[in-house]
C-alpha atoms as a PDB file:
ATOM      1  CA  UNK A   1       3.119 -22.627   8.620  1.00  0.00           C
ATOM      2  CA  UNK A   2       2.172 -19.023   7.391  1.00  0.00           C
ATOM      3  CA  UNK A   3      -0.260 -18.183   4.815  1.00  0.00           C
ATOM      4  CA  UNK A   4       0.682 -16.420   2.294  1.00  0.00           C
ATOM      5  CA  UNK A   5      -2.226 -14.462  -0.203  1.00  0.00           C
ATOM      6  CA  UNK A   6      -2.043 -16.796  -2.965  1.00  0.00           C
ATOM      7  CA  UNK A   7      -2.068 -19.737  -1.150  1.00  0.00           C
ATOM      8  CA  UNK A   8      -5.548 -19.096   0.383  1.00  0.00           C
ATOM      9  CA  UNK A   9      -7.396 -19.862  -2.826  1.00  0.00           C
ATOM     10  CA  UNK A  10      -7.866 -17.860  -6.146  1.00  0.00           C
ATOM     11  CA  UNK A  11     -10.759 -16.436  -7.897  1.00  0.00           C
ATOM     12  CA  UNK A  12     -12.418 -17.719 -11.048  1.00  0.00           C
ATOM     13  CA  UNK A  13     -10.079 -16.032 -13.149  1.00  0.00           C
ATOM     14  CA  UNK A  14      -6.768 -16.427 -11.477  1.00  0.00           C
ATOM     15  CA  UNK A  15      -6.351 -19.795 -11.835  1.00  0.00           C
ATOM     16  CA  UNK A  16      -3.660 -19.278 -15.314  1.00  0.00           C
ATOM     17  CA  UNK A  17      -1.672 -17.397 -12.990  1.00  0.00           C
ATOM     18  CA  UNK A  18      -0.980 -20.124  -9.974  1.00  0.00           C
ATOM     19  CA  UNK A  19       2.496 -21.135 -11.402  1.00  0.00           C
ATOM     20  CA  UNK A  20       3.951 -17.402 -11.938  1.00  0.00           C
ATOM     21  CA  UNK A  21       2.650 -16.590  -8.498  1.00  0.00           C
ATOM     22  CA  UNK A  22       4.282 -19.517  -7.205  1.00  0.00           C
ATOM     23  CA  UNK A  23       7.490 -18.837  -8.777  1.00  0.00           C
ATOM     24  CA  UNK A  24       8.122 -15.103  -7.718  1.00  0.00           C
ATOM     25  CA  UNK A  25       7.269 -16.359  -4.053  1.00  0.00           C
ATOM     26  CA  UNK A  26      10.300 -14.741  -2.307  1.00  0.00           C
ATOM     27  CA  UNK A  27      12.951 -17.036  -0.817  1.00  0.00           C
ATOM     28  CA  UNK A  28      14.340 -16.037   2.479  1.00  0.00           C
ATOM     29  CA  UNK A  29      17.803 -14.770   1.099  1.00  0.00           C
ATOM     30  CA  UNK A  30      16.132 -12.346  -1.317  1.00  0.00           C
ATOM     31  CA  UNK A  31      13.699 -11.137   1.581  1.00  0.00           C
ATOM     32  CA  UNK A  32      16.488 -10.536   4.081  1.00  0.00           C
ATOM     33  CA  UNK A  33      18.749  -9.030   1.470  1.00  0.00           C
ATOM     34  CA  UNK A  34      15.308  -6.413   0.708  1.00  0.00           C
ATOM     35  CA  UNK A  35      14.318  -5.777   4.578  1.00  0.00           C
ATOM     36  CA  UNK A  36      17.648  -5.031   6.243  1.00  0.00           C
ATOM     37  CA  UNK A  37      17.295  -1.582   3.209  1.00  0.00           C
ATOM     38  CA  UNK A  38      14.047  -0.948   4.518  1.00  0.00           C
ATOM     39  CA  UNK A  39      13.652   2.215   6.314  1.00  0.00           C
ATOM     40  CA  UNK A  40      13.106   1.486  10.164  1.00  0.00           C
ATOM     41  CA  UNK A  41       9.302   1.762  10.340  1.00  0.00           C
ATOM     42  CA  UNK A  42       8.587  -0.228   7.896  1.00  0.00           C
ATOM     43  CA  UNK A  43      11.364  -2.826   8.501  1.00  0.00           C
ATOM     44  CA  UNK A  44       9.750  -3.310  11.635  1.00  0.00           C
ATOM     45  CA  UNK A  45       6.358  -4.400  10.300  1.00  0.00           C
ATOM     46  CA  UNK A  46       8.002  -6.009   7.759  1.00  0.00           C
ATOM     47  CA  UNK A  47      10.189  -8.679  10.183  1.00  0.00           C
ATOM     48  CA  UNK A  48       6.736  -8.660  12.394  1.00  0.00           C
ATOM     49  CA  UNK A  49       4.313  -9.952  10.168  1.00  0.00           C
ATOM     50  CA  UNK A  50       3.571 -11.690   6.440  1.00  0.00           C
ATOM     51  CA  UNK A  51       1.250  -8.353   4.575  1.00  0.00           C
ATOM     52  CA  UNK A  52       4.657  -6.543   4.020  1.00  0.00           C
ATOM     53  CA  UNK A  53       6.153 -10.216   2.244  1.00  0.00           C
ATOM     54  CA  UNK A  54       2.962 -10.815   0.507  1.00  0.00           C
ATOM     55  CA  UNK A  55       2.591  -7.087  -0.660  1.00  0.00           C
ATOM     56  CA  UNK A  56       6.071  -7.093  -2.083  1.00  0.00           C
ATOM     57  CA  UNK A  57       5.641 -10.646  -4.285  1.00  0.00           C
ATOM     58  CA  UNK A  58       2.285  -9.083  -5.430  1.00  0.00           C
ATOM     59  CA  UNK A  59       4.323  -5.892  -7.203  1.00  0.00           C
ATOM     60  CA  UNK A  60       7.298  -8.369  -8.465  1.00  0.00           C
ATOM     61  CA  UNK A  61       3.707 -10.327  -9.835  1.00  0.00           C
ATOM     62  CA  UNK A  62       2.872  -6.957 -11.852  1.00  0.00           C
ATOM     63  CA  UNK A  63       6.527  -6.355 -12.646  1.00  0.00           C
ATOM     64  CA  UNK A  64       7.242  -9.329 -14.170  1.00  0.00           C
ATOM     65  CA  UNK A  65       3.860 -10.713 -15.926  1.00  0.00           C
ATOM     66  CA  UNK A  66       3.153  -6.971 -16.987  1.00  0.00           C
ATOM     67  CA  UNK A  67       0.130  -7.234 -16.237  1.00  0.00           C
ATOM     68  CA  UNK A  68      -1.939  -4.384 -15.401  1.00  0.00           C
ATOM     69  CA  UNK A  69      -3.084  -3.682 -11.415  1.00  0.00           C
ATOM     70  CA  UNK A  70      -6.930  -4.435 -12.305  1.00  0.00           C
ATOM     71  CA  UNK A  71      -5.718  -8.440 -13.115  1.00  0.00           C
ATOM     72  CA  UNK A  72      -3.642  -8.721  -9.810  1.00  0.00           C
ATOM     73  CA  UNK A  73      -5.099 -12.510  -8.039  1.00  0.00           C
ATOM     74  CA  UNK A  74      -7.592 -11.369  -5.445  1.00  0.00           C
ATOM     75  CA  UNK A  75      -5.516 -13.640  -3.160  1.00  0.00           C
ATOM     76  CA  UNK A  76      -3.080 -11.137  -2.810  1.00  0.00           C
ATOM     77  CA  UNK A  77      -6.000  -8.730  -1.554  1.00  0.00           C
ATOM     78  CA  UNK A  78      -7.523  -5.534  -3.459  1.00  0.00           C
ATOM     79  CA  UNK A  79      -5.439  -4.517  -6.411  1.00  0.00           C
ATOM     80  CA  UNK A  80      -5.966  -0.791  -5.681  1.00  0.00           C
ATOM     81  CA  UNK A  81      -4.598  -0.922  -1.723  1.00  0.00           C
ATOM     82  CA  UNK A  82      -1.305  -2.726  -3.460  1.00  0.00           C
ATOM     83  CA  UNK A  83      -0.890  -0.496  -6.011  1.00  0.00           C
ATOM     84  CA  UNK A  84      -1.214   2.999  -3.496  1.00  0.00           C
ATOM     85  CA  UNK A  85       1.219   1.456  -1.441  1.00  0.00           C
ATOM     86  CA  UNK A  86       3.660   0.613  -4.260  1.00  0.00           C
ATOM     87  CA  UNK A  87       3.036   4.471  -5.356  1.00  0.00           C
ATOM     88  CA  UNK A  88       4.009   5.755  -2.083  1.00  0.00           C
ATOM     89  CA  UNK A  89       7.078   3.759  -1.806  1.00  0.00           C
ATOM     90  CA  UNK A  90       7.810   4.866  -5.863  1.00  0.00           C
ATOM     91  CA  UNK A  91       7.177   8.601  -4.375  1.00  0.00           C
ATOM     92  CA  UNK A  92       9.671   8.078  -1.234  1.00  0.00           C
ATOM     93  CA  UNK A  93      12.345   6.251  -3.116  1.00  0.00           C
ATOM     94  CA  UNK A  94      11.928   3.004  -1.353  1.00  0.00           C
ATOM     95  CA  UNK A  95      11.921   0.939  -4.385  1.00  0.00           C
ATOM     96  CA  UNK A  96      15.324   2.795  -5.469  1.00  0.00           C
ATOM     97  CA  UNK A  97      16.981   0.880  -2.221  1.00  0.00           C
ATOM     98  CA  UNK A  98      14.806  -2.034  -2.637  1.00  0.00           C
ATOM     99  CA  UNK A  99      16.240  -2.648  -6.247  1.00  0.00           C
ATOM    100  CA  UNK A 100      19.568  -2.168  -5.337  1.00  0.00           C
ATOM    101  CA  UNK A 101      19.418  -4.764  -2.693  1.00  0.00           C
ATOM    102  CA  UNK A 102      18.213  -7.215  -5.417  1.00  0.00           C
ATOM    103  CA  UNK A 103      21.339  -6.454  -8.053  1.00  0.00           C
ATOM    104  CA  UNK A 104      22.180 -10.253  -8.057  1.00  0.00           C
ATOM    105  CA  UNK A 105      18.803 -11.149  -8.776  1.00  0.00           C
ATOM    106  CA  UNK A 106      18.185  -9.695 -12.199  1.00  0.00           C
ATOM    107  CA  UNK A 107      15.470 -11.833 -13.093  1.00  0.00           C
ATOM    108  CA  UNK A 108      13.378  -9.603 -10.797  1.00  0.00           C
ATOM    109  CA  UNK A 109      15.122  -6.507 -10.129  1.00  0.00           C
ATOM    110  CA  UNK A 110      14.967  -5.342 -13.757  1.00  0.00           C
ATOM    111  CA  UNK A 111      11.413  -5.782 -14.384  1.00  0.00           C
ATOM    112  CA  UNK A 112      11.282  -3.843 -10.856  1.00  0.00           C
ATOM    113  CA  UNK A 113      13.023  -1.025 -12.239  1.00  0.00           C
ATOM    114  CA  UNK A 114      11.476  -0.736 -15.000  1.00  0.00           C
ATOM    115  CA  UNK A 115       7.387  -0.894 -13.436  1.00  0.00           C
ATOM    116  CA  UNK A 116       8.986   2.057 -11.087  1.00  0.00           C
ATOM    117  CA  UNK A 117      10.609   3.788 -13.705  1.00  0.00           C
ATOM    118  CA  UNK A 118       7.288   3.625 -15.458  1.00  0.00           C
ATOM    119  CA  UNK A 119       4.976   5.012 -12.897  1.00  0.00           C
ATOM    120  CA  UNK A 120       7.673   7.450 -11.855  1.00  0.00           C
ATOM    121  CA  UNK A 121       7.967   8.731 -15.572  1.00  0.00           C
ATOM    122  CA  UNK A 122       4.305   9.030 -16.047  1.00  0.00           C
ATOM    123  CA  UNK A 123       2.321  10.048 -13.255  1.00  0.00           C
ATOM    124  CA  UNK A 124       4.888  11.821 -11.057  1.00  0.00           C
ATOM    125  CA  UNK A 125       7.448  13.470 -13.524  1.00  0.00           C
ATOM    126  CA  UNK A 126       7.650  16.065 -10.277  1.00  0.00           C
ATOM    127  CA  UNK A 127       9.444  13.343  -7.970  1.00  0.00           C
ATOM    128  CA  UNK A 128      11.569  12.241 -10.489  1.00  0.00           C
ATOM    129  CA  UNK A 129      13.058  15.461 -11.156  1.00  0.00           C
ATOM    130  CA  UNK A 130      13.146  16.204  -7.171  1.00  0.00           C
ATOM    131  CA  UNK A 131      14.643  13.430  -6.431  1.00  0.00           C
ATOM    132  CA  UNK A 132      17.663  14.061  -9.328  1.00  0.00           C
ATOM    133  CA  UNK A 133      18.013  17.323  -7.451  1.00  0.00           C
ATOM    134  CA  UNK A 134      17.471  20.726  -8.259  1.00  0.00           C
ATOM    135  CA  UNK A 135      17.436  22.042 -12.099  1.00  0.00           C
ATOM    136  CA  UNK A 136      17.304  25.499 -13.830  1.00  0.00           C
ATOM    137  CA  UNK A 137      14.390  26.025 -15.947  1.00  0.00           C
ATOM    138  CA  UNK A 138      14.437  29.055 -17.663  1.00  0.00           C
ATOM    139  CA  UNK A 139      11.404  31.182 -18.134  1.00  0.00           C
END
């Protein structure tokens, strides 16, 4: 059986958050529905290995619990690796297609809009207006 991150033990302080861990562990229907939107690099490493599975329930972790990064479980590995890798997919628009792939599942795509939304909104106000296209701004 695979390992995922939270299963190989928590630190001292992690040990409140063992049930909401548990319950955001992605079932196999919700992780099919998110790789087959996955751009083809990385829907290759995700279908060939367990990091890509494990990074994605550690952002639906932050999403829902609303918790900052810094109090991400160590299981799921350093906060700060997770979090530039959710920035870059914020920056590329991967979370746009992931979120729409998880419409029927509310109870997480919502909080996932909104943590993108967020980071989008406040540290990258320049992709967000890219990626609505084009706008005048007068002098």
């Amino acid at each position: 059986m695979e390992e995922r991150g939270w299963e190989r033990g928590l630190g001292d302080g992690d040990a409140e958050m063992v049930d909401t861990a548990a319950a955001l562990q992605l079932d196999q229907a919700r992780w099919d529905a998110i790789v087959a939107i996955l751009p083809p690099l990385v829907r290759a490493r995700a279908m060939n290995g367990v990091r890509t599975r494990a990074f994605m329930e550690a952002v639906l972790w932050i999403a829902v619990t609303r918790q900052p990064w810094g109090r991400l479980p160590s299981a799921w590995g350093p906060w700060h690796s997770i979090y530039v890798r959710f920035t870059r997919w914020a920056q590329d628009g991967i979370w746009d297609e992931v979120i729409a792939s998880l419409q029927s599942h509310a109870d997480i795509a919502d909080p996932l809009r909104r943590l993108v939304s967020d980071y989008l909104l406040s540290h990258h106000p320049a992709s967000v207006n890219r990626r609505a296209g084009p706008r005048f701004t007068p002098f």
